[in-house]
C-alpha atoms as a PDB file:
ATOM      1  CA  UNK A   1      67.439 -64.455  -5.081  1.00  0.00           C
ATOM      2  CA  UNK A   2      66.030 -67.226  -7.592  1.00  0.00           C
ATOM      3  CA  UNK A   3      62.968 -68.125  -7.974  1.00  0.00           C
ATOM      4  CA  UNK A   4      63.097 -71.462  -5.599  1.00  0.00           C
ATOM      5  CA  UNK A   5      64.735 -70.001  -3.052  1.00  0.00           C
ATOM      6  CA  UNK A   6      62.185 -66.950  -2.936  1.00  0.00           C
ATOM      7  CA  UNK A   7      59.385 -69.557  -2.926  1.00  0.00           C
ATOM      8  CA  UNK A   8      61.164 -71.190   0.263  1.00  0.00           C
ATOM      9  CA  UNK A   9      61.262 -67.444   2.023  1.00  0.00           C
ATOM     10  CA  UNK A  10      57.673 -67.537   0.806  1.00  0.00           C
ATOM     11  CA  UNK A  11      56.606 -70.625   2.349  1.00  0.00           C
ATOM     12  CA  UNK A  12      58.462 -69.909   6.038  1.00  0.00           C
ATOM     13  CA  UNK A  13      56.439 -70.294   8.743  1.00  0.00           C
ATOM     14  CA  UNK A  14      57.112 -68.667  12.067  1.00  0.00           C
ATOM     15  CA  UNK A  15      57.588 -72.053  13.904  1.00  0.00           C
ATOM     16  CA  UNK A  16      60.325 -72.947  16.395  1.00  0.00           C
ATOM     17  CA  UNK A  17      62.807 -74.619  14.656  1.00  0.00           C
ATOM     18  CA  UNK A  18      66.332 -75.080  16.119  1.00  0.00           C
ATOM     19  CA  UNK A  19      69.392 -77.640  16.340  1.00  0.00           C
ATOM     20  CA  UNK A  20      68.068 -81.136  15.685  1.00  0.00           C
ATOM     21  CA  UNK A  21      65.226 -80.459  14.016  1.00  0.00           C
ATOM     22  CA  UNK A  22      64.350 -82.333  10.445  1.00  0.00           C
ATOM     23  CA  UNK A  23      61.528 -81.553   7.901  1.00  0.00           C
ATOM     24  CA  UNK A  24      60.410 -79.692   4.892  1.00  0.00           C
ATOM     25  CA  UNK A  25      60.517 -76.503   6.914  1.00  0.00           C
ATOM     26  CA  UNK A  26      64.313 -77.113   7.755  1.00  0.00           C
ATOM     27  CA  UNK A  27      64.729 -77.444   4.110  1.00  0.00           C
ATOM     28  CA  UNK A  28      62.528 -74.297   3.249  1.00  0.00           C
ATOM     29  CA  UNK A  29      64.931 -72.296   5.647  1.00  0.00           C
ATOM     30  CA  UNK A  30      68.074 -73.676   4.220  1.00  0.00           C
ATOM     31  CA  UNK A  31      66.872 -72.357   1.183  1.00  0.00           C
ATOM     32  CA  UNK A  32      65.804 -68.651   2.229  1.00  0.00           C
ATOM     33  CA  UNK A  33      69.740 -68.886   3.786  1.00  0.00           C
ATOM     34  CA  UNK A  34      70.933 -69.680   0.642  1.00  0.00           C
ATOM     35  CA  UNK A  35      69.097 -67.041  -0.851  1.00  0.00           C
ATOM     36  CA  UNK A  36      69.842 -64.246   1.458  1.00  0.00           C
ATOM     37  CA  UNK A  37      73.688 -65.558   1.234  1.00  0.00           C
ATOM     38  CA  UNK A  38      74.332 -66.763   4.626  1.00  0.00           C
ATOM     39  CA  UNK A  39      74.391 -70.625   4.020  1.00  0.00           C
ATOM     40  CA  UNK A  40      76.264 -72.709   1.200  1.00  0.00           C
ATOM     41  CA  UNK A  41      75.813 -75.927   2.776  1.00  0.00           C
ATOM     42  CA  UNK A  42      73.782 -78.540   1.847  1.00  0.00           C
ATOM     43  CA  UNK A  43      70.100 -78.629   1.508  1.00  0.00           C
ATOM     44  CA  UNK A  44      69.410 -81.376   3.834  1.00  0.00           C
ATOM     45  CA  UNK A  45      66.284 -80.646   6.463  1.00  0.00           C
ATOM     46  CA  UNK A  46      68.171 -81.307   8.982  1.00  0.00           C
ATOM     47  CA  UNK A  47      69.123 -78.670  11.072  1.00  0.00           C
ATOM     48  CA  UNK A  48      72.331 -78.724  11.742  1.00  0.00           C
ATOM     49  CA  UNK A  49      75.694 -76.452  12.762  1.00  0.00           C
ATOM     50  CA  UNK A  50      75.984 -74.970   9.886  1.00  0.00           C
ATOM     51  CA  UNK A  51      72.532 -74.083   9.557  1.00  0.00           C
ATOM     52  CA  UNK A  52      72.329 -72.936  13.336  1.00  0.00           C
ATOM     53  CA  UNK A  53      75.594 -71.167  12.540  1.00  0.00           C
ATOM     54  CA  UNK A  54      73.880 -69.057   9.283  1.00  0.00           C
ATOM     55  CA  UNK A  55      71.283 -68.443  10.865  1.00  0.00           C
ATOM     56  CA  UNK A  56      72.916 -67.095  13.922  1.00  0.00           C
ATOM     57  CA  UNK A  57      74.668 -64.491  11.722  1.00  0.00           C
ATOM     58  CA  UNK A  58      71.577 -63.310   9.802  1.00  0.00           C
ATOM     59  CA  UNK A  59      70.115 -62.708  13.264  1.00  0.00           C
ATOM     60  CA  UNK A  60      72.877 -60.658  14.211  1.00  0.00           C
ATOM     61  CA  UNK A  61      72.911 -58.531  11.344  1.00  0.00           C
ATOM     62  CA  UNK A  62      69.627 -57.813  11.424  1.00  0.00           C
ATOM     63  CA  UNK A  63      70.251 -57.181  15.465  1.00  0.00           C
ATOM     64  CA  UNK A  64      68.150 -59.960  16.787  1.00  0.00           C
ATOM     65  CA  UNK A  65      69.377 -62.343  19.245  1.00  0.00           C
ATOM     66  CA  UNK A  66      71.975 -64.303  18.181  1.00  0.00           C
ATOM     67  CA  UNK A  67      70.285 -67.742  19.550  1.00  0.00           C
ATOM     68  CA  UNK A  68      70.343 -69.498  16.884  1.00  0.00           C
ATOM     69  CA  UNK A  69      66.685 -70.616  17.106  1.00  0.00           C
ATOM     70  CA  UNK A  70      64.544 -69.861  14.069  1.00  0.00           C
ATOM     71  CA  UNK A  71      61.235 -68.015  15.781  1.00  0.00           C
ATOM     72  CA  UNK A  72      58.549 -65.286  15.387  1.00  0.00           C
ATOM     73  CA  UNK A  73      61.316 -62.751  15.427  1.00  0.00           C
ATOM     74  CA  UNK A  74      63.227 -64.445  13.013  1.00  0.00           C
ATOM     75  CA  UNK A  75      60.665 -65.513  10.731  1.00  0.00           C
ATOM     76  CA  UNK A  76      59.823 -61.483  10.876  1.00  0.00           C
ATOM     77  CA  UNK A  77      62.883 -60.310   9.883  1.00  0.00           C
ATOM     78  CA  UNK A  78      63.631 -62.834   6.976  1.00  0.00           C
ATOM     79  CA  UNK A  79      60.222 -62.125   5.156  1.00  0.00           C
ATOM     80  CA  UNK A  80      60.106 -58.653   5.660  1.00  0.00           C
ATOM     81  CA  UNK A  81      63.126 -56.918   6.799  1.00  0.00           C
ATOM     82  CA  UNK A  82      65.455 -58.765   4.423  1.00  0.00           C
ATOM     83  CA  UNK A  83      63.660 -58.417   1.516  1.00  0.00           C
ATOM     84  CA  UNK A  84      63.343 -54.529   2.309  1.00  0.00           C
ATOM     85  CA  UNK A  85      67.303 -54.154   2.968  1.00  0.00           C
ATOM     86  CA  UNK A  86      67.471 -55.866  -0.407  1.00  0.00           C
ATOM     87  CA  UNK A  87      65.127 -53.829  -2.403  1.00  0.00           C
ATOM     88  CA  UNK A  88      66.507 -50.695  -0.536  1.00  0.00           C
ATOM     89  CA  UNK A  89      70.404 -51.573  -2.160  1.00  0.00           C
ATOM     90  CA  UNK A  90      68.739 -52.134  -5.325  1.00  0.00           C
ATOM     91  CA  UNK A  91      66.947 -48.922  -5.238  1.00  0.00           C
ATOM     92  CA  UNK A  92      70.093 -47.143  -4.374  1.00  0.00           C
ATOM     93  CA  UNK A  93      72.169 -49.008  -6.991  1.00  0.00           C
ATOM     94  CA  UNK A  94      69.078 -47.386  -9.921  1.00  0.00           C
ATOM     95  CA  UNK A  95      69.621 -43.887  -7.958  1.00  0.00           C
ATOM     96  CA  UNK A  96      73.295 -43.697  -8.648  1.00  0.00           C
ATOM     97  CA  UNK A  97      73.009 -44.725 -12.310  1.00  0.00           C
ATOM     98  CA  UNK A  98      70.362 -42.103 -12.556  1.00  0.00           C
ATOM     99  CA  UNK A  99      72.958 -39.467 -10.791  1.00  0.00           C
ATOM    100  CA  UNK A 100      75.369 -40.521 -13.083  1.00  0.00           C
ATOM    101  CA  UNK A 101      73.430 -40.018 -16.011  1.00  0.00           C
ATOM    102  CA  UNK A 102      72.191 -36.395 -15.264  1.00  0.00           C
ATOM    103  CA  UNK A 103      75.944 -35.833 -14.349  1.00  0.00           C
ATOM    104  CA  UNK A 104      76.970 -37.005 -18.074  1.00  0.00           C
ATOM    105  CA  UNK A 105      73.669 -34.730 -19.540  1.00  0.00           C
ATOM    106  CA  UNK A 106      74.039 -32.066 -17.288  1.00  0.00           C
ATOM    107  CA  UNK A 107      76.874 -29.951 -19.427  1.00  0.00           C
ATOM    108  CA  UNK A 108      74.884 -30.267 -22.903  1.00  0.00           C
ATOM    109  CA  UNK A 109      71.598 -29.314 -21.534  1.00  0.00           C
ATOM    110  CA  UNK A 110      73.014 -25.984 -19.532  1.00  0.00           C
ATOM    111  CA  UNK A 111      74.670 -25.403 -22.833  1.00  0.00           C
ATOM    112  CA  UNK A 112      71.347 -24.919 -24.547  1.00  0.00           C
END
């Protein structure tokens, strides 16, 4: 995630936002899509389809009502849980290159 769209995740409130709506926190969540790769659209404040639709999918991957209303559940899941899925695939991406690597050593040191 870069650095401007993990300031938008940052800057998330848990308000009700949903189709229709227009303002900087529109815009903030448009971003935190972006970043969590669920929108490519435009970043416009307005909410729109395609934001309603983005949004609609993060919810349901994260098994959250697919309403496509941007709430305290929402809000929840995008600073927190999101941002611990993501850490968790990193952290599991270092574990296999450590496997890997005691694999490769494993041979010379039980030679020794």
């Amino acid at each position: 995630m870069q650095t401007e769209q993990l300031q938008a995740l940052q800057n998330l409130e848990p308000n009700c936002l949903k189709l229709g709506d227009r303002d900087q926190a529109v815009s903030n969540l448009q971003l935190a899509l972006t970043g969590l790769n669920y929108y490519n659209g435009h970043i416009s404040g307005e909410f729109d389809q395609n934001t309603e639709a983005a949004l609609k999918a993060f919810q349901s991957h994260f098994g959250l009502e697919s309403d496509g209303i941007f709430g305290q559940e929402t809000w929840y899941a995008m600073v927190f849980w999101s941002q611990e899925e993501e850490f968790a695939g990193f952290t599991n991406i270092f574990s296999g290159t450590i496997s890997s690597i005691k694999r490769l050593f494993r041979p010379a040191v039980q030679a020794h």
